[in-house]
N, C-alpha and C. Protein backbone atom coordinates (compact mmCIF):
# COMPACT_ATOMS: atom_id res chain seq x y z
N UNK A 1 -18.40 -1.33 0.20
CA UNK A 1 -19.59 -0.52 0.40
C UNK A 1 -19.83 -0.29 1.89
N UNK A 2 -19.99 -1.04 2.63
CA UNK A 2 -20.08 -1.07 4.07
C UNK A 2 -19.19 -0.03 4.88
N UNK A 3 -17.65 -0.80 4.76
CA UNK A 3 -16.30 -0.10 4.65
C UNK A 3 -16.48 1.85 4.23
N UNK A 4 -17.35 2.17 3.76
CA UNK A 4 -17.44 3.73 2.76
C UNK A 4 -18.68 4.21 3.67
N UNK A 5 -19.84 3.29 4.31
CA UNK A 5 -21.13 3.87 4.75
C UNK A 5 -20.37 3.99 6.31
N UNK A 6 -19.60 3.06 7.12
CA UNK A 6 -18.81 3.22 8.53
C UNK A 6 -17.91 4.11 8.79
N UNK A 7 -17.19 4.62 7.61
CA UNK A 7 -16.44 6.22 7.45
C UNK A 7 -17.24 7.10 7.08
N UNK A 8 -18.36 7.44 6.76
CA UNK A 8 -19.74 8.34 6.71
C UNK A 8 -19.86 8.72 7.63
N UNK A 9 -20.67 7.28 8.23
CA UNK A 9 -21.00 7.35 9.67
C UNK A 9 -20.12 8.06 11.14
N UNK A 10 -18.27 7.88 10.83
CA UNK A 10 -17.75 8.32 11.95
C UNK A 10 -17.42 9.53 11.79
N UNK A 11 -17.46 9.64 10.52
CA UNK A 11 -17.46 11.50 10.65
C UNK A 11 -18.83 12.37 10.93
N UNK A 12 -20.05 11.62 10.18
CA UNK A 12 -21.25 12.44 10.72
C UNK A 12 -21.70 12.67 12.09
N UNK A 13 -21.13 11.32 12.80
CA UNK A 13 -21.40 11.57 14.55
C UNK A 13 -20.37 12.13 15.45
N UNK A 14 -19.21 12.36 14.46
CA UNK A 14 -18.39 13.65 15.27
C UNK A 14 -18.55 14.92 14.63
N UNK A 15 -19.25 15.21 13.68
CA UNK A 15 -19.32 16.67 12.97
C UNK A 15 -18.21 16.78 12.09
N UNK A 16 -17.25 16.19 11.29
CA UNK A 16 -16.88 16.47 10.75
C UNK A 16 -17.17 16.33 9.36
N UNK A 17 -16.40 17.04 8.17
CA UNK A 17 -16.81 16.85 6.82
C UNK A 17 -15.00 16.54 6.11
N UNK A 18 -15.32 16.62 4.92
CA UNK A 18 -14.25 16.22 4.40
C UNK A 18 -13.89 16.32 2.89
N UNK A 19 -12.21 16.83 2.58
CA UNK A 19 -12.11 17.00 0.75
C UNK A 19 -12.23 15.71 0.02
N UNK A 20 -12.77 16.18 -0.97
CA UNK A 20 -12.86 14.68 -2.12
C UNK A 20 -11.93 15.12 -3.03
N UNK A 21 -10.58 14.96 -2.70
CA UNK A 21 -9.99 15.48 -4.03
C UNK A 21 -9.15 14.13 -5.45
N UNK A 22 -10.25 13.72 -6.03
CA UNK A 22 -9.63 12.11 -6.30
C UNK A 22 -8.42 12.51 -6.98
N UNK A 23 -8.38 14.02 -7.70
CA UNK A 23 -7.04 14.00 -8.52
C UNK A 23 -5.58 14.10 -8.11
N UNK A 24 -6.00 14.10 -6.65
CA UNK A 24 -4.40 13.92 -5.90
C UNK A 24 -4.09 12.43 -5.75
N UNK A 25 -5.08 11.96 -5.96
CA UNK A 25 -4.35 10.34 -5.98
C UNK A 25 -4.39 9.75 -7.32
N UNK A 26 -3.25 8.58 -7.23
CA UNK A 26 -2.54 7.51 -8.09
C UNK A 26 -2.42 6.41 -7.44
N UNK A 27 -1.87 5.40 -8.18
CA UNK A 27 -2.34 4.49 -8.22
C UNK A 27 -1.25 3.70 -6.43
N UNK A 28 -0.03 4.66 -6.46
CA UNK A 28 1.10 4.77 -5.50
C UNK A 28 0.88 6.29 -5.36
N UNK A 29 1.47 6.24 -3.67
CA UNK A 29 1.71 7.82 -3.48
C UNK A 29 1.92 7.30 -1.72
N UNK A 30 2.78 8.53 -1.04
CA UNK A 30 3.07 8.41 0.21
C UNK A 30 2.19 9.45 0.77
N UNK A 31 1.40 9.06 2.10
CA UNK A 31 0.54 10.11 2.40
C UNK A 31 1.02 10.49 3.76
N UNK A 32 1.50 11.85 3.91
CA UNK A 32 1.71 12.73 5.31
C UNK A 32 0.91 13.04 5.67
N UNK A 33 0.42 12.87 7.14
CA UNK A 33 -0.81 14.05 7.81
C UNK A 33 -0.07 14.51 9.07
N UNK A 34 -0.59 15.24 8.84
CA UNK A 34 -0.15 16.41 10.91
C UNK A 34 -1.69 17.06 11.20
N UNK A 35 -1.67 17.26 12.12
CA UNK A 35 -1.03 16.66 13.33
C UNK A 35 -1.63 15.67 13.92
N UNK A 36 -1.25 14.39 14.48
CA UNK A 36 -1.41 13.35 14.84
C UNK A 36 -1.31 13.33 16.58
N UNK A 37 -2.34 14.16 16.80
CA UNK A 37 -2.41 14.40 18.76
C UNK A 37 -3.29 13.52 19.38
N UNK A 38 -3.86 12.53 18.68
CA UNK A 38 -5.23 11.76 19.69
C UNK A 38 -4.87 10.51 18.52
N UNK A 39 -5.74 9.55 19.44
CA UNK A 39 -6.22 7.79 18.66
C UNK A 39 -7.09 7.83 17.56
N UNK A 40 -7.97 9.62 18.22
CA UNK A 40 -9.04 9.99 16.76
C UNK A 40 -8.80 10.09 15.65
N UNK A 41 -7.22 11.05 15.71
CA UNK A 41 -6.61 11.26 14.52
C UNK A 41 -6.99 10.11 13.48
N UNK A 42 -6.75 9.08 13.79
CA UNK A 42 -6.04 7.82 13.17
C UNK A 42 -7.43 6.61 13.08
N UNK A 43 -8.05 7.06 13.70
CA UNK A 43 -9.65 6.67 13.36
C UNK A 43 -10.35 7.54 12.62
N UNK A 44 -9.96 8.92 12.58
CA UNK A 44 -10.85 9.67 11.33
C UNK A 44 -10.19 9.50 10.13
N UNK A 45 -8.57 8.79 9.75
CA UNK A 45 -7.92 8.85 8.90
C UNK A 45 -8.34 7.61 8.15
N UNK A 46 -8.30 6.59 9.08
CA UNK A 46 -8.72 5.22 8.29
C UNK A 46 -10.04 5.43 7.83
N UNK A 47 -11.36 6.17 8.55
CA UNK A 47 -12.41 6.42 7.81
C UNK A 47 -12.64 7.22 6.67
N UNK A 48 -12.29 8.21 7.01
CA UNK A 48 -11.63 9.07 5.32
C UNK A 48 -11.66 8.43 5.03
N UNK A 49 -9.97 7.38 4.90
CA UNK A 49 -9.89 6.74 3.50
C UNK A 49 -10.60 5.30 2.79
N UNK A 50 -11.40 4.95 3.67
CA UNK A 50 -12.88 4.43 3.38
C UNK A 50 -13.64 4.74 2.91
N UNK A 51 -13.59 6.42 3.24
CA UNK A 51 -14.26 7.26 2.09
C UNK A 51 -14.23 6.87 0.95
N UNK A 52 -13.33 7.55 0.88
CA UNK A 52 -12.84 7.22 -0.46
C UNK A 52 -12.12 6.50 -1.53
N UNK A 53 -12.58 5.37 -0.39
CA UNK A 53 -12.16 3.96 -1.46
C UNK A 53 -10.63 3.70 -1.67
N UNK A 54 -9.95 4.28 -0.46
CA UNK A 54 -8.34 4.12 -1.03
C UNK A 54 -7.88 3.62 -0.21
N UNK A 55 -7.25 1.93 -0.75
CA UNK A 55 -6.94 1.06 0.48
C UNK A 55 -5.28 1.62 0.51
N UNK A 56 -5.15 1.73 2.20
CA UNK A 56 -4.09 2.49 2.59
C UNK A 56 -3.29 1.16 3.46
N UNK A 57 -1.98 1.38 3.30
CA UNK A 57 -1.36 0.79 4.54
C UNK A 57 -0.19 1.79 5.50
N UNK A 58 -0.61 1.37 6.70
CA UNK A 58 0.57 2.48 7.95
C UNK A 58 1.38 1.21 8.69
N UNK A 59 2.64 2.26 9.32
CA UNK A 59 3.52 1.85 9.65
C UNK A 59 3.27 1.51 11.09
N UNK A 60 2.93 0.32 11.98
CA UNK A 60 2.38 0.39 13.40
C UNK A 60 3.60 -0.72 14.21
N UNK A 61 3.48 0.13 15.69
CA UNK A 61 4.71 -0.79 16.18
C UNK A 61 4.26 -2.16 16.91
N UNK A 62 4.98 -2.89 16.03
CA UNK A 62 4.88 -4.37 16.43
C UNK A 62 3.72 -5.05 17.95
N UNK A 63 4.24 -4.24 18.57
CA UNK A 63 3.56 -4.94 20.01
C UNK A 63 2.33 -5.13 20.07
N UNK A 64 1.96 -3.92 19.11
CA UNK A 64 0.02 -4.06 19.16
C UNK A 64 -0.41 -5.39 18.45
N UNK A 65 0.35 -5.77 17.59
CA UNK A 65 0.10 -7.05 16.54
C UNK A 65 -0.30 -8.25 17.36
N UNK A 66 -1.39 -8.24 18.56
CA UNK A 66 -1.49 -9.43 19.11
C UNK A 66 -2.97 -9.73 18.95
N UNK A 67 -3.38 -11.04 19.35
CA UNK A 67 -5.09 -11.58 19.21
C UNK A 67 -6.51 -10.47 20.07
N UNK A 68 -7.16 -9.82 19.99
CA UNK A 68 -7.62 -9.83 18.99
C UNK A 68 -7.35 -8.56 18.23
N UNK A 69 -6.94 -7.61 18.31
CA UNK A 69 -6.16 -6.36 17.68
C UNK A 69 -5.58 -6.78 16.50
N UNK A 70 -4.65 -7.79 16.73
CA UNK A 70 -3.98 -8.02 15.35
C UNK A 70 -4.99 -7.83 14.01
N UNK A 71 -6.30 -8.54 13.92
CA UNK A 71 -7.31 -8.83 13.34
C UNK A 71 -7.88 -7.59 12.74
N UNK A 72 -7.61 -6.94 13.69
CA UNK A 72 -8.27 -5.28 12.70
C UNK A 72 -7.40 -4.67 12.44
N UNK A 73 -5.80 -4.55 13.18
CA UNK A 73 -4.82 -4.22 12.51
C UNK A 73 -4.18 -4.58 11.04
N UNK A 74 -4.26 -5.58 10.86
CA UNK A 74 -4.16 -6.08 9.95
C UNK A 74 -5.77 -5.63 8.64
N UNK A 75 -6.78 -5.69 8.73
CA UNK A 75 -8.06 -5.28 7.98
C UNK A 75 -7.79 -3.61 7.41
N UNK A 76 -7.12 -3.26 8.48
CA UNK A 76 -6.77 -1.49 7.64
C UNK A 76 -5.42 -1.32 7.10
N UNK A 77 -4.69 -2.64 7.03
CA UNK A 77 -3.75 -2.38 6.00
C UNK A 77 -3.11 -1.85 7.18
N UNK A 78 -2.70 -2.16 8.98
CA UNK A 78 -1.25 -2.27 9.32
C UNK A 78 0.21 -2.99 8.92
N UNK A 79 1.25 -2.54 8.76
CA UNK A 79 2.18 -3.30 8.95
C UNK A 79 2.74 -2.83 9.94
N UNK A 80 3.34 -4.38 10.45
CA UNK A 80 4.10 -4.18 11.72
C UNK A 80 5.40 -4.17 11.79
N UNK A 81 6.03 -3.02 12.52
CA UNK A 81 7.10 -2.99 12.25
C UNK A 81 8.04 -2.80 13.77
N UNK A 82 9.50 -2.94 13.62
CA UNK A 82 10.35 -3.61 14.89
C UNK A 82 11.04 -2.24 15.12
N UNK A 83 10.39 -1.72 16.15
CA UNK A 83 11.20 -0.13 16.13
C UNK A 83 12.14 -0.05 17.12
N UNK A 84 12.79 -1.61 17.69
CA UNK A 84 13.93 -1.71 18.54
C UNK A 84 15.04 -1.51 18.01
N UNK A 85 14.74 -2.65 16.68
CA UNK A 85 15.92 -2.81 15.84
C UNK A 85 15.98 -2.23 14.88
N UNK A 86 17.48 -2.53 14.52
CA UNK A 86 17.87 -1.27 13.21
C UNK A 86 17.59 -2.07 11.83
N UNK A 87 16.88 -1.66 11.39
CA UNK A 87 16.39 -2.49 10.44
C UNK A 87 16.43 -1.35 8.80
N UNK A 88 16.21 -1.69 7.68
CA UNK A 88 16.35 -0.99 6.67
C UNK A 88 15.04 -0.59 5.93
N UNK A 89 14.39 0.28 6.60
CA UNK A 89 12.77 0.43 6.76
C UNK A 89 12.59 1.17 5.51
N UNK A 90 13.50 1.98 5.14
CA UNK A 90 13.54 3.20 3.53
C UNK A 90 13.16 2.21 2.65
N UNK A 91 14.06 1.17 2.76
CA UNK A 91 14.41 0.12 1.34
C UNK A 91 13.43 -0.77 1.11
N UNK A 92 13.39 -0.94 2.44
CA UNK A 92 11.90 -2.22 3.05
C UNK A 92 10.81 -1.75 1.78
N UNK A 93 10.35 -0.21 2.42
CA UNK A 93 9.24 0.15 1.55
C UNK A 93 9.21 0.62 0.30
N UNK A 94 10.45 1.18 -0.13
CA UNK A 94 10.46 0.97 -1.48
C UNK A 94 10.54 -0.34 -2.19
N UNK A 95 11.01 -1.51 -1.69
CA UNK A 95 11.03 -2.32 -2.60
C UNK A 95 9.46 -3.07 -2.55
N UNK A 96 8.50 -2.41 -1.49
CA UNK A 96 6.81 -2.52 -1.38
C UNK A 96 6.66 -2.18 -2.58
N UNK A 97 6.96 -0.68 -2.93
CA UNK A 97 6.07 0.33 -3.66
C UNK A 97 6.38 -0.61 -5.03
N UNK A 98 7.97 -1.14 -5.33
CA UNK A 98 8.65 -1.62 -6.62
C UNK A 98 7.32 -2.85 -6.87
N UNK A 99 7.07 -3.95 -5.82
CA UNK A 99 6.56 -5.01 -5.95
C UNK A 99 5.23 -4.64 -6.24
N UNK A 100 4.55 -3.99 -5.91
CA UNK A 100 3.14 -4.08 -5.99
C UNK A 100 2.60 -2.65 -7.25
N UNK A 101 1.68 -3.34 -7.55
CA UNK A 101 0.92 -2.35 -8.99
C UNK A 101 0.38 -0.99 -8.18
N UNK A 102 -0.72 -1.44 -7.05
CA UNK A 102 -1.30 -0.30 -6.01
C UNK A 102 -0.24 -0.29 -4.36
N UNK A 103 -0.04 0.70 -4.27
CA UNK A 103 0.40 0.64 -2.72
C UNK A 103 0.40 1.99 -2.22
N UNK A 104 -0.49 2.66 -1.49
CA UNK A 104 -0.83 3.58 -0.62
C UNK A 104 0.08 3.60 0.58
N UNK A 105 1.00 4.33 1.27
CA UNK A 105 1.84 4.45 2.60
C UNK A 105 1.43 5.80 3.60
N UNK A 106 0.72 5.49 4.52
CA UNK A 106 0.44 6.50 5.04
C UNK A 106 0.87 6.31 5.93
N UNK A 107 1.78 7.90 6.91
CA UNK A 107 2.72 8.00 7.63
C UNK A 107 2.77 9.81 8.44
N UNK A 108 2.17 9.33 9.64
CA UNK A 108 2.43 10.66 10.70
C UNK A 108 4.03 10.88 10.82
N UNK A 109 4.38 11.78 10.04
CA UNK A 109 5.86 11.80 10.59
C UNK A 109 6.41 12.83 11.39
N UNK A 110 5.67 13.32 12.43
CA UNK A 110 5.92 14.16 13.28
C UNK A 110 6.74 13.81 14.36
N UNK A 111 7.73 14.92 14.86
CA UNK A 111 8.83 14.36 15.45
C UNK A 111 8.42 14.30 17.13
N UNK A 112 8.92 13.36 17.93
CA UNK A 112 8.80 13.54 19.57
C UNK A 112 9.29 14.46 19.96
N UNK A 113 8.83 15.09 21.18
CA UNK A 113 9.51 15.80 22.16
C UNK A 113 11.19 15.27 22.58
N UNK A 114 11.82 15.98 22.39
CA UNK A 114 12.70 15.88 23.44
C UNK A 114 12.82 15.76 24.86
N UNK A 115 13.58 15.57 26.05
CA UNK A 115 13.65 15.32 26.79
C UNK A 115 13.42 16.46 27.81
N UNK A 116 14.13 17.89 27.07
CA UNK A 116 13.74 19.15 27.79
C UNK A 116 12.74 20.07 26.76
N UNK A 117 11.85 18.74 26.56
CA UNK A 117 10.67 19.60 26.35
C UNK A 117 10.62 20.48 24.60
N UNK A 118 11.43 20.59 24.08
CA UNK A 118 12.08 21.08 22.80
C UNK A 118 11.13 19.92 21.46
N UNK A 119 10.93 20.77 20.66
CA UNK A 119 9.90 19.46 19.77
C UNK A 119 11.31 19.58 18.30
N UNK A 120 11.40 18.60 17.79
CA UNK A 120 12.79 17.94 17.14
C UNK A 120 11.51 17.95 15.95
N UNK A 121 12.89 18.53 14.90
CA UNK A 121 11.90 18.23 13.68
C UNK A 121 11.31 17.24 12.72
N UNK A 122 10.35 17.30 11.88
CA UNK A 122 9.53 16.38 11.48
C UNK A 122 10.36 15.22 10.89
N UNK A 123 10.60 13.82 11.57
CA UNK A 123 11.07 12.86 10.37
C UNK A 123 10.77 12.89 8.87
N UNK A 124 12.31 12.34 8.22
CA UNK A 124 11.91 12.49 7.17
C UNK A 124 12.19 10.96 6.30
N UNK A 125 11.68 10.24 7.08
CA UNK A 125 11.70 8.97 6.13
C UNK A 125 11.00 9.12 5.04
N UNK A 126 9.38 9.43 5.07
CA UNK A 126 8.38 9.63 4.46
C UNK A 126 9.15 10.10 3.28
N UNK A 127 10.27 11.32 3.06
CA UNK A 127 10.08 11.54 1.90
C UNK A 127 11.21 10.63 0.98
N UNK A 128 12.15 9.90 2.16
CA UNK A 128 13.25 8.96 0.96
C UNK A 128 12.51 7.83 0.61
N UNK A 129 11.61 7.28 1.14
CA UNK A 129 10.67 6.44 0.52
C UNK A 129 9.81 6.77 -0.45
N UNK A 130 9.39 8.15 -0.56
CA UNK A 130 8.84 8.33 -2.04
C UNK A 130 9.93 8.84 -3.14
N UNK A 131 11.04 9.26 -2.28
CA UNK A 131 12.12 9.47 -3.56
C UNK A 131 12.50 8.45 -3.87
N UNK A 132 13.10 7.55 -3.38
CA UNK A 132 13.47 5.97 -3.72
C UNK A 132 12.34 5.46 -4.57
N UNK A 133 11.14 5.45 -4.06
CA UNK A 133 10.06 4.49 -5.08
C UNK A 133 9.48 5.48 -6.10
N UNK A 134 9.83 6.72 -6.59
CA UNK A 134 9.59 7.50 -7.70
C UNK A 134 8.24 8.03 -7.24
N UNK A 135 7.79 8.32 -6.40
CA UNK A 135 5.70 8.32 -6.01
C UNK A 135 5.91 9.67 -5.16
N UNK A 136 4.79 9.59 -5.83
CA UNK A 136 3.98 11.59 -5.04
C UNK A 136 4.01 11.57 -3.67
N UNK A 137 4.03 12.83 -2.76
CA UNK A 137 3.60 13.02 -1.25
C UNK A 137 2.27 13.64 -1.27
N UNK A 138 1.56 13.21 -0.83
CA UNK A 138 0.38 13.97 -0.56
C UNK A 138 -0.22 14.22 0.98
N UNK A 139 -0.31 15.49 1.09
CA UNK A 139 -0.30 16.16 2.31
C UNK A 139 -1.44 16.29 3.02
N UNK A 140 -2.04 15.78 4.13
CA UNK A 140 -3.27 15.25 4.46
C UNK A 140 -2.94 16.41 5.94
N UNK A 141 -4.31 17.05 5.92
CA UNK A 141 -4.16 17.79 7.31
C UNK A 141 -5.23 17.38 8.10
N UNK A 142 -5.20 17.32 9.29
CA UNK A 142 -6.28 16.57 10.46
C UNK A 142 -6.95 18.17 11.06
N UNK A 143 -7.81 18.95 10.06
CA UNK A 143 -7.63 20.53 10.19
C UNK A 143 -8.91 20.31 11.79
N UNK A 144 -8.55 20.28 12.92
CA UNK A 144 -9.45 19.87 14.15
C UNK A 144 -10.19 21.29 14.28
N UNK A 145 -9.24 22.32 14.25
CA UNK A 145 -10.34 23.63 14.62
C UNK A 145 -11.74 23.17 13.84
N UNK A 146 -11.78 23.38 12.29
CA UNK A 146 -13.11 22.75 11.57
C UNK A 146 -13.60 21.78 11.38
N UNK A 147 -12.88 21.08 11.97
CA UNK A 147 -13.62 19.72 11.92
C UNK A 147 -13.27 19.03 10.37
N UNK A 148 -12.59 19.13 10.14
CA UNK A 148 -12.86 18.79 8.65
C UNK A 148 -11.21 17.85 8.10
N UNK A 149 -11.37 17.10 7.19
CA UNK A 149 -10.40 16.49 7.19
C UNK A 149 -10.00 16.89 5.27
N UNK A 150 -8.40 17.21 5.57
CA UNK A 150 -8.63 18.26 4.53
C UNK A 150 -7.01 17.60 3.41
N UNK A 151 -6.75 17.48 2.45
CA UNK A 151 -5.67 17.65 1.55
C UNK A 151 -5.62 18.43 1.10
N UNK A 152 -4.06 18.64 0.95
CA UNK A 152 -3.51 19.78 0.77
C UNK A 152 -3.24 20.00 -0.67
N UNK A 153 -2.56 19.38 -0.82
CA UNK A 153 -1.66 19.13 -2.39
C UNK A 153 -1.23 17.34 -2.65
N UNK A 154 -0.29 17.84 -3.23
CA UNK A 154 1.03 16.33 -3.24
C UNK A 154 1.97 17.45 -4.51
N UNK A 155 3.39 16.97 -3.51
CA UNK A 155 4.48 16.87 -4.54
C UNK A 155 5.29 15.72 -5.05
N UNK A 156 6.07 16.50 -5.74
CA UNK A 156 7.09 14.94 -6.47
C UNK A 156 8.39 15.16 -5.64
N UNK A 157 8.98 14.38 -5.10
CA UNK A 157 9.92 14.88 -4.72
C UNK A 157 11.10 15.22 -5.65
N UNK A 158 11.80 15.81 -4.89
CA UNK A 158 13.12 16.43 -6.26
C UNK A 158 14.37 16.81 -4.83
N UNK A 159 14.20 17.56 -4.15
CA UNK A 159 15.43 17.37 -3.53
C UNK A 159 15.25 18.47 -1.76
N UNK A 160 15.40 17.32 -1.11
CA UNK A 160 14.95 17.19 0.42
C UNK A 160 14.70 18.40 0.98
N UNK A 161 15.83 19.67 0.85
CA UNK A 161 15.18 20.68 1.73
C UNK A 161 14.34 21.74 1.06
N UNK A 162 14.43 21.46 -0.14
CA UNK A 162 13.70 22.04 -1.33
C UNK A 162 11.86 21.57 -0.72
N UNK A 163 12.07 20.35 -0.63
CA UNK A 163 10.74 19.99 -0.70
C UNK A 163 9.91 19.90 0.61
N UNK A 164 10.89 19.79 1.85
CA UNK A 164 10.70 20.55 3.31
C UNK A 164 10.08 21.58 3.35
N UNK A 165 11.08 22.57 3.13
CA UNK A 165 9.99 24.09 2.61
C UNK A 165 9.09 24.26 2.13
N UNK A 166 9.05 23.65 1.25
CA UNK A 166 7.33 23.30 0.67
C UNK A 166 6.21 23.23 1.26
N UNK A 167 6.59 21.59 1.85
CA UNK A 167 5.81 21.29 2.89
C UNK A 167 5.18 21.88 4.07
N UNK A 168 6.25 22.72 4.62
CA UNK A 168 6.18 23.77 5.67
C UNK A 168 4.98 24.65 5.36
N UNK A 169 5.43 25.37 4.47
CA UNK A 169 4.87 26.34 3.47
C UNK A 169 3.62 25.94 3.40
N UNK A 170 2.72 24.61 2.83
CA UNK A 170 1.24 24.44 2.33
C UNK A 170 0.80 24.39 3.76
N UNK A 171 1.18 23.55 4.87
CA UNK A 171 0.69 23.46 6.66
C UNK A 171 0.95 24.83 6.81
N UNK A 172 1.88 26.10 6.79
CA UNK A 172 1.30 27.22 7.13
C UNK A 172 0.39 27.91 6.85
N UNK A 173 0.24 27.60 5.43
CA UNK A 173 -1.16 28.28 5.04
C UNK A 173 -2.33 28.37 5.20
N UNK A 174 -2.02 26.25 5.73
CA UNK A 174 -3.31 25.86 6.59
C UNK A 174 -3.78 26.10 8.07
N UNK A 175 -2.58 26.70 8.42
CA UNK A 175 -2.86 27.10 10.22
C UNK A 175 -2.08 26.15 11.12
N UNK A 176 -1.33 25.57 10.56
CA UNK A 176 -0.19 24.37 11.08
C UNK A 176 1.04 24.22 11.06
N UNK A 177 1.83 24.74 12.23
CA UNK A 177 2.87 25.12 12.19
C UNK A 177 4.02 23.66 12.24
N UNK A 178 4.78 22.97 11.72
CA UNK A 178 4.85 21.57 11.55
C UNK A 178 6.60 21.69 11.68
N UNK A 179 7.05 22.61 12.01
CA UNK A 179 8.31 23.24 11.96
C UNK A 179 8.78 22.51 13.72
């Protein structure tokens, strides 16, 4: 309850509003948002989903995991993860999604800049982890012109560039070019 009135609260004192769409969620599902340009992003995301009651966990790099950070990292459902090493992060989280009854994965998978400046396209772990663990994508947009924090859809996956296009496709419609 508290948790639901403090995500109220951080959207009413920045002006934003937000979709209630409960029928895009289950009980599992992998959640994409773009674009992920500020710390806000990711503070209006965890409040959203306080909103609406959907305990989420994200993928955060290890280093932050220290006293007292760890403590709230950990309260919003961080895991920490080793982005030195090569580690088997697809499998990792599918065999999450296999183990557990509820498991929410939410994941900015927008790609870095390159070196000359060139933006490299969107990772696509996000979607072999919901193809591997059988679970929906649901497409979360951070829509900043309106203020408003918005879902899109969710698909099932079925087959990678099939479902790229897709993706592309619902962020263009929304004014988000993710290409």
């Amino acid at each position: 309850m508290l948790s639901t009135l403090l995500g109220k609260a951080v959207f009413k004192l920045n002006g934003w509003t937000y979709d209630n769409k409960p029928e895009l969620f289950g009980s599992k599902q992998v959640i994409i948002g773009f674009p992920h340009t500020t710390n806000m992003d990711t503070v209006r995301a965890v409040a959203l989903f306080n909103i609406l009651n959907l305990k989420t966990n994200t993928l955060i790099k290890k280093e932050l995991f220290f006293w007292p950070l760890s403590t709230v990292l950990n309260a919003v459902g961080g895991l920490p993860i080793d982005r030195q090493q090569s580690q088997n992060l697809v499998q990792n989280m599918i065999d999450e999604f296999n183990q557990r009854e509820h498991f929410t994965l939410v994941i900015a998978p927008e790609g870095t800049r390159g070196k000359d400046g060139q933006k490299k396209g969107i990772k696509t772990g996000f979607w072999h982890i919901a193809k591997g663990a059988n679970v929906p994508i649901v497409l979360m947009l951070a829509d900043n012109a309106n203020k408003r924090g918005r879902f899109l859809g969710k698909i099932i996956p079925t087959a990678l560039e099939t479902d790229l296009e897709t993706i592309y496709r619902l962020y263009a419609q929304a004014g988000v070019d993710i290409r």
